[in-house]
PDB file of N, CA and C in Angstrom:
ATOM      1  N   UNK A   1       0.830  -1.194   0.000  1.00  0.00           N
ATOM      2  CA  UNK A   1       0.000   0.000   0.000  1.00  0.00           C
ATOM      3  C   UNK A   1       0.874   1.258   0.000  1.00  0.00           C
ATOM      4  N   UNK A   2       1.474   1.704   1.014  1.00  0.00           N
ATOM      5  CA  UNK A   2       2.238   2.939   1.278  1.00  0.00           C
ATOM      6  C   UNK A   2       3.834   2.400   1.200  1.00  0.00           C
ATOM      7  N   UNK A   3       4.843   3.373   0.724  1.00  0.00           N
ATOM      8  CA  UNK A   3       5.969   2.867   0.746  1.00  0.00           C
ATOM      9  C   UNK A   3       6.807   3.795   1.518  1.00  0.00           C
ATOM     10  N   UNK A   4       6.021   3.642   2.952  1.00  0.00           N
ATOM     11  CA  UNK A   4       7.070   4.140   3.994  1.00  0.00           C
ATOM     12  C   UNK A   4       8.054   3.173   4.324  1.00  0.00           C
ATOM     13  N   UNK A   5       9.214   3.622   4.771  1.00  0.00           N
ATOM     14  CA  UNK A   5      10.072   3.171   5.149  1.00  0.00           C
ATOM     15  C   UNK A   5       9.935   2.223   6.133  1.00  0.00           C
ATOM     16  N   UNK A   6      10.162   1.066   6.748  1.00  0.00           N
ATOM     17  CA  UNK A   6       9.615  -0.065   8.094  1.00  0.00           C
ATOM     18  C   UNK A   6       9.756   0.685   9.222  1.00  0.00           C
ATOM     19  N   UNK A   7      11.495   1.195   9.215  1.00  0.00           N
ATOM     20  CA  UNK A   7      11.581   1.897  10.389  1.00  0.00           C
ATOM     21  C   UNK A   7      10.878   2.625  10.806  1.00  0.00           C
ATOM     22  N   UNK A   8      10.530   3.970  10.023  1.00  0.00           N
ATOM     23  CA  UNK A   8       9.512   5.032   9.362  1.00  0.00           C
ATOM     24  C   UNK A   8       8.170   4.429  10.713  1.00  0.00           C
ATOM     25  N   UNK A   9       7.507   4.053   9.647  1.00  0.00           N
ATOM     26  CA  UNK A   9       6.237   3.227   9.654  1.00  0.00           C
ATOM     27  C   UNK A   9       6.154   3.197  11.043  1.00  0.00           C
ATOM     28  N   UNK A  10       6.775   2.142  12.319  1.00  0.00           N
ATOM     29  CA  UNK A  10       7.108   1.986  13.199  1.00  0.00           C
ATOM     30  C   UNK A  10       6.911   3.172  14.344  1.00  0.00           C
ATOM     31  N   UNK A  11       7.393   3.955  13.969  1.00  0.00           N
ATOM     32  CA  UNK A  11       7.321   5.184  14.990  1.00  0.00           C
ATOM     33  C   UNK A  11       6.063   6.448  14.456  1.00  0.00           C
ATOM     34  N   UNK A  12       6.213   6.448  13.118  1.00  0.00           N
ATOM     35  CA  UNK A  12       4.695   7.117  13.166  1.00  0.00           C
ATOM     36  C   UNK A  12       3.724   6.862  14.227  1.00  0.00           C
ATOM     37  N   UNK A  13       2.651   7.961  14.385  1.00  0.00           N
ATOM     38  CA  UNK A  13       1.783   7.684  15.696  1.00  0.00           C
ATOM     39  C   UNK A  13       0.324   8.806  14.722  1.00  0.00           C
ATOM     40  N   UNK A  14      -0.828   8.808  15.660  1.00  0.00           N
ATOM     41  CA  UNK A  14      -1.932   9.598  15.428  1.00  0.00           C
ATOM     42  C   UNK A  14      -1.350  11.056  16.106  1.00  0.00           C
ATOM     43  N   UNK A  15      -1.410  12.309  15.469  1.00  0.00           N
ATOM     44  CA  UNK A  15      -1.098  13.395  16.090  1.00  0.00           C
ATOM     45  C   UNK A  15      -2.398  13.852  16.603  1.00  0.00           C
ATOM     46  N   UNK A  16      -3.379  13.377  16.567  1.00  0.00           N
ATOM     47  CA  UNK A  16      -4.490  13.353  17.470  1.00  0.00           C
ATOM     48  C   UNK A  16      -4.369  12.801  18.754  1.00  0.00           C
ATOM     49  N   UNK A  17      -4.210  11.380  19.267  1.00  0.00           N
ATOM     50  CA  UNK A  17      -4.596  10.867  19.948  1.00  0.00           C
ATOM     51  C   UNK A  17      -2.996  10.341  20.547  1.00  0.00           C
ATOM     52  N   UNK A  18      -2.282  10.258  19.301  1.00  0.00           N
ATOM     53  CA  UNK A  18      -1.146   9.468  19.466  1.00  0.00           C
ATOM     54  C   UNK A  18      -1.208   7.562  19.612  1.00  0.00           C
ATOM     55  N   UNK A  19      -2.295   7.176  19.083  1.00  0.00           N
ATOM     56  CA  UNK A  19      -2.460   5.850  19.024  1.00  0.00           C
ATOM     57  C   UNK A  19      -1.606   5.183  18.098  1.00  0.00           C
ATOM     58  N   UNK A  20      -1.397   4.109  17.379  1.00  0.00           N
ATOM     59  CA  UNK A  20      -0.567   3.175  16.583  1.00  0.00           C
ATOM     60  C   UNK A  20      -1.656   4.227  14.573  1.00  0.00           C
ATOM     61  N   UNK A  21      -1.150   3.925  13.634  1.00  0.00           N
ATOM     62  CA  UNK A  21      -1.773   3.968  12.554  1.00  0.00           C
ATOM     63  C   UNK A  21      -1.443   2.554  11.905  1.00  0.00           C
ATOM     64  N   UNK A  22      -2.531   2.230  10.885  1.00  0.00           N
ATOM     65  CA  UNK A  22      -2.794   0.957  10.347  1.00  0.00           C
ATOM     66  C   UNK A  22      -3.019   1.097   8.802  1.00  0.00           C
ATOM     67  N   UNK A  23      -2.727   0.966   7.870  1.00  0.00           N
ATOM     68  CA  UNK A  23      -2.636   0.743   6.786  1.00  0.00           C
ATOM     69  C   UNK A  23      -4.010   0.650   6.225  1.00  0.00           C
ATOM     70  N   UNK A  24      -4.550   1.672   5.309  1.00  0.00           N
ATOM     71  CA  UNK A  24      -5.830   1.312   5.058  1.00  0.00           C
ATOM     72  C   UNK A  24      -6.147   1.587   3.296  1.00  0.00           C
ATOM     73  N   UNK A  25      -7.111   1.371   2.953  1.00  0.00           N
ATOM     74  CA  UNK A  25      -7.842   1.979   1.468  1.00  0.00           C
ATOM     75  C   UNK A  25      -9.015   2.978   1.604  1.00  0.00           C
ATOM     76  N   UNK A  26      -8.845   4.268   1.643  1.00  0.00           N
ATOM     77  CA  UNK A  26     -10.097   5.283   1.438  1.00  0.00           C
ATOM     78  C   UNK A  26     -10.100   5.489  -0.130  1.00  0.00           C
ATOM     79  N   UNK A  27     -11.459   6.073  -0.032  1.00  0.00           N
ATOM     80  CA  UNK A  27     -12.264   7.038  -1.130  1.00  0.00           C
ATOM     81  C   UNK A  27     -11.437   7.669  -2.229  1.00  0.00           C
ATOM     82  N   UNK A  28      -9.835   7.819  -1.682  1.00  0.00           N
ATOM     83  CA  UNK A  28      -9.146   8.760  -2.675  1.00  0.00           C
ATOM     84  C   UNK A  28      -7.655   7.863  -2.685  1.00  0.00           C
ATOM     85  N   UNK A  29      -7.535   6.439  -2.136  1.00  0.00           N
ATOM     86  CA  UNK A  29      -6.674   5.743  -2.266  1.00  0.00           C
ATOM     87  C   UNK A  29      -5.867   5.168  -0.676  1.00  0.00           C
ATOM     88  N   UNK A  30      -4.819   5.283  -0.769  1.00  0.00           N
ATOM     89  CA  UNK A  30      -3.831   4.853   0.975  1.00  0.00           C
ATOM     90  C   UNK A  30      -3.892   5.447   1.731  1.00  0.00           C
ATOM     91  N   UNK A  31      -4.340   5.222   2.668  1.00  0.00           N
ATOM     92  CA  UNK A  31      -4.183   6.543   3.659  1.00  0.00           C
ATOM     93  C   UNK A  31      -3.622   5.253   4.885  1.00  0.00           C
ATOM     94  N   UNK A  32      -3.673   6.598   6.777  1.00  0.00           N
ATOM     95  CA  UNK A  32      -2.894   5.528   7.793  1.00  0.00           C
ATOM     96  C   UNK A  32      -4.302   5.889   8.444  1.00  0.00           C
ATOM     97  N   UNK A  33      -4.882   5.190   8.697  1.00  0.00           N
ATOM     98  CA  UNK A  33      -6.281   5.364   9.785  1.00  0.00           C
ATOM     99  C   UNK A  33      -5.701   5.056  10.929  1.00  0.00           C
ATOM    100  N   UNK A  34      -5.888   5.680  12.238  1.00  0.00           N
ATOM    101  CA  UNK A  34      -5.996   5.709  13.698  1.00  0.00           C
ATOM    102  C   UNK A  34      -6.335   4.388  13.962  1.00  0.00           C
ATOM    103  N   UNK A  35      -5.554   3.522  14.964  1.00  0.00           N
ATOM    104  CA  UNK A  35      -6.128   2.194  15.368  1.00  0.00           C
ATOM    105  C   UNK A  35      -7.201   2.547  16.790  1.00  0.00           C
ATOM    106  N   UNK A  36      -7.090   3.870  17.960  1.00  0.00           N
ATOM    107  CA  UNK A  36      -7.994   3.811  18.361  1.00  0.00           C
ATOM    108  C   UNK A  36      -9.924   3.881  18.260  1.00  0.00           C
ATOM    109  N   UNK A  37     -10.143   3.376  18.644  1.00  0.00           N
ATOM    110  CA  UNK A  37     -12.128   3.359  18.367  1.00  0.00           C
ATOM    111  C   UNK A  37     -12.718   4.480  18.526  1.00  0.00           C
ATOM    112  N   UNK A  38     -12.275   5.582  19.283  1.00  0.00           N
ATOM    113  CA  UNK A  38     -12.441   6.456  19.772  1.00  0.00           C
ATOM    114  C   UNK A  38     -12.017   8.268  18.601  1.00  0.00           C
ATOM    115  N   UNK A  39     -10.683   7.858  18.085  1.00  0.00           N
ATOM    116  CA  UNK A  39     -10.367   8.613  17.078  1.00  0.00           C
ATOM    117  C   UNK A  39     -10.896   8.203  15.659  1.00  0.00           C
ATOM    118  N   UNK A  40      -9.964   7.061  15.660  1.00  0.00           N
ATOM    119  CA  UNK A  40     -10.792   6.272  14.190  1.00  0.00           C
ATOM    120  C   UNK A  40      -9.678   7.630  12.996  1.00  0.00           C
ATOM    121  N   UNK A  41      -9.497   8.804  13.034  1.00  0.00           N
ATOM    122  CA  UNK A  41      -9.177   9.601  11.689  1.00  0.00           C
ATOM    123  C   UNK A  41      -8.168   8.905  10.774  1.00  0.00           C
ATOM    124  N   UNK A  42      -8.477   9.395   9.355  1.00  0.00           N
ATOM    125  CA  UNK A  42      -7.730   8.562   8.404  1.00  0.00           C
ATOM    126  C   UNK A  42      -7.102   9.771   7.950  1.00  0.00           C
ATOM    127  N   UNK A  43      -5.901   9.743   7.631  1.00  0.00           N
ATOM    128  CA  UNK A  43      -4.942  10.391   6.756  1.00  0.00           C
ATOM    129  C   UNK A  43      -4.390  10.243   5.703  1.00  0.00           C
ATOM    130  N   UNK A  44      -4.473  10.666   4.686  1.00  0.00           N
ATOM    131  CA  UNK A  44      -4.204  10.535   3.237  1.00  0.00           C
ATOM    132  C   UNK A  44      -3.071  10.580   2.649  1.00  0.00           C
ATOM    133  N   UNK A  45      -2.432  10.012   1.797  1.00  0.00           N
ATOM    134  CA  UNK A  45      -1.270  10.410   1.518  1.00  0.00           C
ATOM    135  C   UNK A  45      -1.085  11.357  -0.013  1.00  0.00           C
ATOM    136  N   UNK A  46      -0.582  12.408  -0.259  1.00  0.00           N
ATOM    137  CA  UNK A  46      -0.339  13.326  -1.447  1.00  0.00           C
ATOM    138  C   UNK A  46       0.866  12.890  -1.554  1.00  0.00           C
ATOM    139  N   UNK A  47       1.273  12.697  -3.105  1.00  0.00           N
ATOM    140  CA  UNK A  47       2.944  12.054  -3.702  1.00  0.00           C
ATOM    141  C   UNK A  47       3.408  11.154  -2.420  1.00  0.00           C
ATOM    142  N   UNK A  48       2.849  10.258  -2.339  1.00  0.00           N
ATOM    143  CA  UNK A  48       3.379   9.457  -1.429  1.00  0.00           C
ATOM    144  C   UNK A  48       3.951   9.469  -0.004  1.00  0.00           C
ATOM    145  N   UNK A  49       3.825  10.561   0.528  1.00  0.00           N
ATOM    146  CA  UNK A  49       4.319  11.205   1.343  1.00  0.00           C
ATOM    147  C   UNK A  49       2.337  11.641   2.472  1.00  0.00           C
ATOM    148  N   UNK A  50       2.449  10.483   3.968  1.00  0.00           N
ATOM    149  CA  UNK A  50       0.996  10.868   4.697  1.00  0.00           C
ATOM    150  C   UNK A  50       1.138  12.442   4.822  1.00  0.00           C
ATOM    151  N   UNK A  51       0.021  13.205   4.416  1.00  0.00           N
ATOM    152  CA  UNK A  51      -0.576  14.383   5.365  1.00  0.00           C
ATOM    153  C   UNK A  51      -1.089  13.991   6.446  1.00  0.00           C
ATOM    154  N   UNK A  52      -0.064  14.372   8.080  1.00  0.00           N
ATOM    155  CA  UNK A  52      -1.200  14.006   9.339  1.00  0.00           C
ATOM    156  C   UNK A  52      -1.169  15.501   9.594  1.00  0.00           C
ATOM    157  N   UNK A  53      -2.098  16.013   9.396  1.00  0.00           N
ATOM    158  CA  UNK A  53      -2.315  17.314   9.670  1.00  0.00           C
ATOM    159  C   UNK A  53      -4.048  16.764  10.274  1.00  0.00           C
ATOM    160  N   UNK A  54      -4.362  17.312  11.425  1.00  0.00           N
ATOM    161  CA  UNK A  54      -5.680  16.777  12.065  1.00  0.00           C
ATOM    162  C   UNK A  54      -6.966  17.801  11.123  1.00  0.00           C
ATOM    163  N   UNK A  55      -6.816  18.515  10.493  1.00  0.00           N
ATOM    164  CA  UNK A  55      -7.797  19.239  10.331  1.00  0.00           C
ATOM    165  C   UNK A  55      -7.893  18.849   9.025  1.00  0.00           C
ATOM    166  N   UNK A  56      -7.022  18.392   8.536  1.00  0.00           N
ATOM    167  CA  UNK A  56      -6.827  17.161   6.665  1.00  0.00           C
ATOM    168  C   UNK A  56      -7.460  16.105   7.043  1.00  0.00           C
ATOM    169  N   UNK A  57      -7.571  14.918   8.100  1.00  0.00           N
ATOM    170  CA  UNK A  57      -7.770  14.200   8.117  1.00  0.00           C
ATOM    171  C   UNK A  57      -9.420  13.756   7.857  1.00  0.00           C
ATOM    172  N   UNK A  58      -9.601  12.713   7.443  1.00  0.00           N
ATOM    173  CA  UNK A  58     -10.977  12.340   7.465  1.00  0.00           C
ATOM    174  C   UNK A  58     -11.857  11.807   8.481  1.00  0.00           C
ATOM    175  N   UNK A  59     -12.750  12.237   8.916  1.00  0.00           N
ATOM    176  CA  UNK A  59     -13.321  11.202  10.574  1.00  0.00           C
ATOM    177  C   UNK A  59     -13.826   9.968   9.750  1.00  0.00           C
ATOM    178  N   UNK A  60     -14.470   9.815  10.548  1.00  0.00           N
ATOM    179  CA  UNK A  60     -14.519   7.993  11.269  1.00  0.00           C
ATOM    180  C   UNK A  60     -16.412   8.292  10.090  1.00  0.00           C
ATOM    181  N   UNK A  61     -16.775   7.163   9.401  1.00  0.00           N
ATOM    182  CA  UNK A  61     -18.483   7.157   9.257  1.00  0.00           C
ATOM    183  C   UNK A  61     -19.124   6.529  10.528  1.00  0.00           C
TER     184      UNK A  61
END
């Protein structure tokens, strides 16, 4: 899906909540969705590279 780096990947976090992110498929392609239940936001990636900017992100349906 995303071609972050492992290490990378690893230490990324939600700048919301700071929970783990999980690898997902939205509406407009890869994004890292929030593993908590509570945040749930998905973040998108532009040129391959996630936008976690909280006010970019998409909520939860």
């Amino acid at each position: 899906m995303s071609t972050i780096e492992p290490w990378l990947r690893e230490i990324l976090r939600c700048p919301k909540c700071r929970a783990e992110l999980r690898d997902d498929t939205g509406p407009t392609g890869p994004e890292l969705v929030c593993v908590d239940p509570d945040c749930g936001l998905a973040y998108r990636f532009e040129d391959g590279i996630p936008v976690l900017l909280i006010d970019e992100a998409r909520t939860p349906a």
